[in-house]
C-alpha atoms as a PDB file:
ATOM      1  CA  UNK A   1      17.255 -36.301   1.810  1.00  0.00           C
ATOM      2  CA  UNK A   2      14.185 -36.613  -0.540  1.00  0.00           C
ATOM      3  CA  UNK A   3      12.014 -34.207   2.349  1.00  0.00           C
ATOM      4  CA  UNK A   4      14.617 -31.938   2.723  1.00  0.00           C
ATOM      5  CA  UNK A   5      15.063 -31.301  -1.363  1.00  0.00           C
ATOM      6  CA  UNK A   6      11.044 -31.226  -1.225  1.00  0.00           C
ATOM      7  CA  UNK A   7      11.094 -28.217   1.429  1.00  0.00           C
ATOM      8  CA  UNK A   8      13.523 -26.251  -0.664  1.00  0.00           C
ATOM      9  CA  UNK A   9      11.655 -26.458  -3.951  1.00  0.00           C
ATOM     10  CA  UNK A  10       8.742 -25.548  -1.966  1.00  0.00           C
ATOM     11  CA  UNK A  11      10.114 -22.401  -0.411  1.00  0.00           C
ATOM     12  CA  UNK A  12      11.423 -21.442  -3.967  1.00  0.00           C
ATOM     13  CA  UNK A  13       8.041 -21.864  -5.773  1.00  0.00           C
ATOM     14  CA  UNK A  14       6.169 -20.232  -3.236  1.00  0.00           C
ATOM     15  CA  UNK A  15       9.089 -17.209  -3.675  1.00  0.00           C
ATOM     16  CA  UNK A  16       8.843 -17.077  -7.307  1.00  0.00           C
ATOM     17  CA  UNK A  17       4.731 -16.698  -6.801  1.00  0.00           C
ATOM     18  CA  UNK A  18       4.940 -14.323  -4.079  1.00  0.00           C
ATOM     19  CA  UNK A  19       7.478 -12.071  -6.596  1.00  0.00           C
ATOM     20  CA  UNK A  20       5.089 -12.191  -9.463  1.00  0.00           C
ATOM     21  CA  UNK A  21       1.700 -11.658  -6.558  1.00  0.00           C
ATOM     22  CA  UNK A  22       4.053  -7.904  -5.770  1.00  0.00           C
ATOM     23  CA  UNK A  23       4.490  -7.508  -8.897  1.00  0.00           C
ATOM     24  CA  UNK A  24       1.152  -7.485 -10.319  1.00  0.00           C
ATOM     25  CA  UNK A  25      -0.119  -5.809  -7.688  1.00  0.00           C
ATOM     26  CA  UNK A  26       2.083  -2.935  -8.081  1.00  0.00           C
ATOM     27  CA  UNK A  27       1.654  -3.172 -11.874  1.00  0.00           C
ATOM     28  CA  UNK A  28      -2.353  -2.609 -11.348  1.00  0.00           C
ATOM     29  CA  UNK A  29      -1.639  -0.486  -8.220  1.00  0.00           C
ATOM     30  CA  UNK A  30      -4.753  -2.926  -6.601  1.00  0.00           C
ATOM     31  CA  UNK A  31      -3.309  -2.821  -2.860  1.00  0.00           C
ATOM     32  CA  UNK A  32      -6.233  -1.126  -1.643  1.00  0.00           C
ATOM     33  CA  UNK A  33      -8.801  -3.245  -3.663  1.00  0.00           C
ATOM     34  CA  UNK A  34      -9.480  -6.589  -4.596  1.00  0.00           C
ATOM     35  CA  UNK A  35      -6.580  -8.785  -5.958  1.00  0.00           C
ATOM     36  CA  UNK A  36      -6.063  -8.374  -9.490  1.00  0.00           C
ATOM     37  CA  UNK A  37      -4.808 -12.417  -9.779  1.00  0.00           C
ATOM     38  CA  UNK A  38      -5.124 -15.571  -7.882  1.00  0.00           C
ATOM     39  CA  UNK A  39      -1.360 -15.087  -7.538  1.00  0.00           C
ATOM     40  CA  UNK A  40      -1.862 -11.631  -6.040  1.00  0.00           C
ATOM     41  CA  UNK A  41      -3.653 -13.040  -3.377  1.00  0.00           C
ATOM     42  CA  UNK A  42      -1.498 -15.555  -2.388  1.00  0.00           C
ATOM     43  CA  UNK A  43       1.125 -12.876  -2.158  1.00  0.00           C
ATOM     44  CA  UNK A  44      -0.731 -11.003   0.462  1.00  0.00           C
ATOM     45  CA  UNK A  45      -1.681 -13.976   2.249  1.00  0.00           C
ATOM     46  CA  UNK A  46       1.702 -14.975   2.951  1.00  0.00           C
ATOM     47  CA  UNK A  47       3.145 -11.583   4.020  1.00  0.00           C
ATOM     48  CA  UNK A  48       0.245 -10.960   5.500  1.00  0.00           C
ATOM     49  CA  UNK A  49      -0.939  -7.736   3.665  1.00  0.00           C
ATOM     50  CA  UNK A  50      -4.615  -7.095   4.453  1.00  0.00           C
ATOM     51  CA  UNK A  51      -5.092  -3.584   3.894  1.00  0.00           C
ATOM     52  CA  UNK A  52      -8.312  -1.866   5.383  1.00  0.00           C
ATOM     53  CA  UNK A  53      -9.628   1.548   4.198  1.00  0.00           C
ATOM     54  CA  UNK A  54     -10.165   4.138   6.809  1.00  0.00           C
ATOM     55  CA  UNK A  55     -12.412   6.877   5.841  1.00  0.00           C
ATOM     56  CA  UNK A  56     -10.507  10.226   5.726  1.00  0.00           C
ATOM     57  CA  UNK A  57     -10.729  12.141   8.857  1.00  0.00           C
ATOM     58  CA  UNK A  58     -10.301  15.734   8.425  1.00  0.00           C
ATOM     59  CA  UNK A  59      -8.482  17.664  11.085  1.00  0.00           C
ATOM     60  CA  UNK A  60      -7.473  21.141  11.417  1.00  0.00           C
ATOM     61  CA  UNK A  61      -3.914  21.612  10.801  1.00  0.00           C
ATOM     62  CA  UNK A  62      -3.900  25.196  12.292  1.00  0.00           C
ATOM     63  CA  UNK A  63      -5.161  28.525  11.986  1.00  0.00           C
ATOM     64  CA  UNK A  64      -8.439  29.824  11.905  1.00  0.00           C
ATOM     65  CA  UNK A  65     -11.036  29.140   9.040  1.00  0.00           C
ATOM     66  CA  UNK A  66     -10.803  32.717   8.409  1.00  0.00           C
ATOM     67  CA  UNK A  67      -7.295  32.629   7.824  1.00  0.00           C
ATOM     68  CA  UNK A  68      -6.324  30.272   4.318  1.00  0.00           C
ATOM     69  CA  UNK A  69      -4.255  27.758   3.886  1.00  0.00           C
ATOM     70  CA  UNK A  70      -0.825  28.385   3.089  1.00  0.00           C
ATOM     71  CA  UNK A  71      -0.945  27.654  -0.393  1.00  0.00           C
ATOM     72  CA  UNK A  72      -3.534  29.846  -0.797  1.00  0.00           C
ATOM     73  CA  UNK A  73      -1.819  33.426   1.462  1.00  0.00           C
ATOM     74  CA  UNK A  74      -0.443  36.040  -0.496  1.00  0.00           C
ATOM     75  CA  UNK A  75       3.621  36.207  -0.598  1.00  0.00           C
ATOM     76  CA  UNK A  76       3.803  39.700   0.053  1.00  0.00           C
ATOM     77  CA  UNK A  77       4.294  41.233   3.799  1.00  0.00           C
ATOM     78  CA  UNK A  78       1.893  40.175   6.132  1.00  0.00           C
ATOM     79  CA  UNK A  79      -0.793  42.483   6.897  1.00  0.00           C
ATOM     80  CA  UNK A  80      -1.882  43.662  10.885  1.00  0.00           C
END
């Protein structure tokens, strides 16, 4: 009875510290850095959030460099 009363206040902690881990980490908006807390990093070690940084790869969406972006075009008729 004892272990199984042990287990349960276990799983709650370890709840309540992953909750306030999130929510630090969103508060300091640190996901893609180091943890802010000690707390924060228990949070990601128990759901497992280990975020790498990929270095931006820039593609070509469509078009022709000659021709801008769409943002950029005028908005009247299109010219031929």
């Amino acid at each position: 009875m004892f272990a199984g009363a042990a287990g349960f206040a276990l799983v709650v902690v370890a709840t309540v510290l992953v909750i306030i881990g999130v929510r630090q980490e969103e508060r300091h908006k640190t996901l893609l850095y180091g943890p802010p807390t000690i707390v924060a990093l228990l949070a990601r070690c128990v759901l497992r959030a280990h975020i790498t940084v990929q270095p931006d790869q820039h593609s070509e969406v469509g078009g022709s460099e000659e021709e801008p972006p769409w943002f950029e075009r005028p908005v009247g008729p299109r010219v031929r």
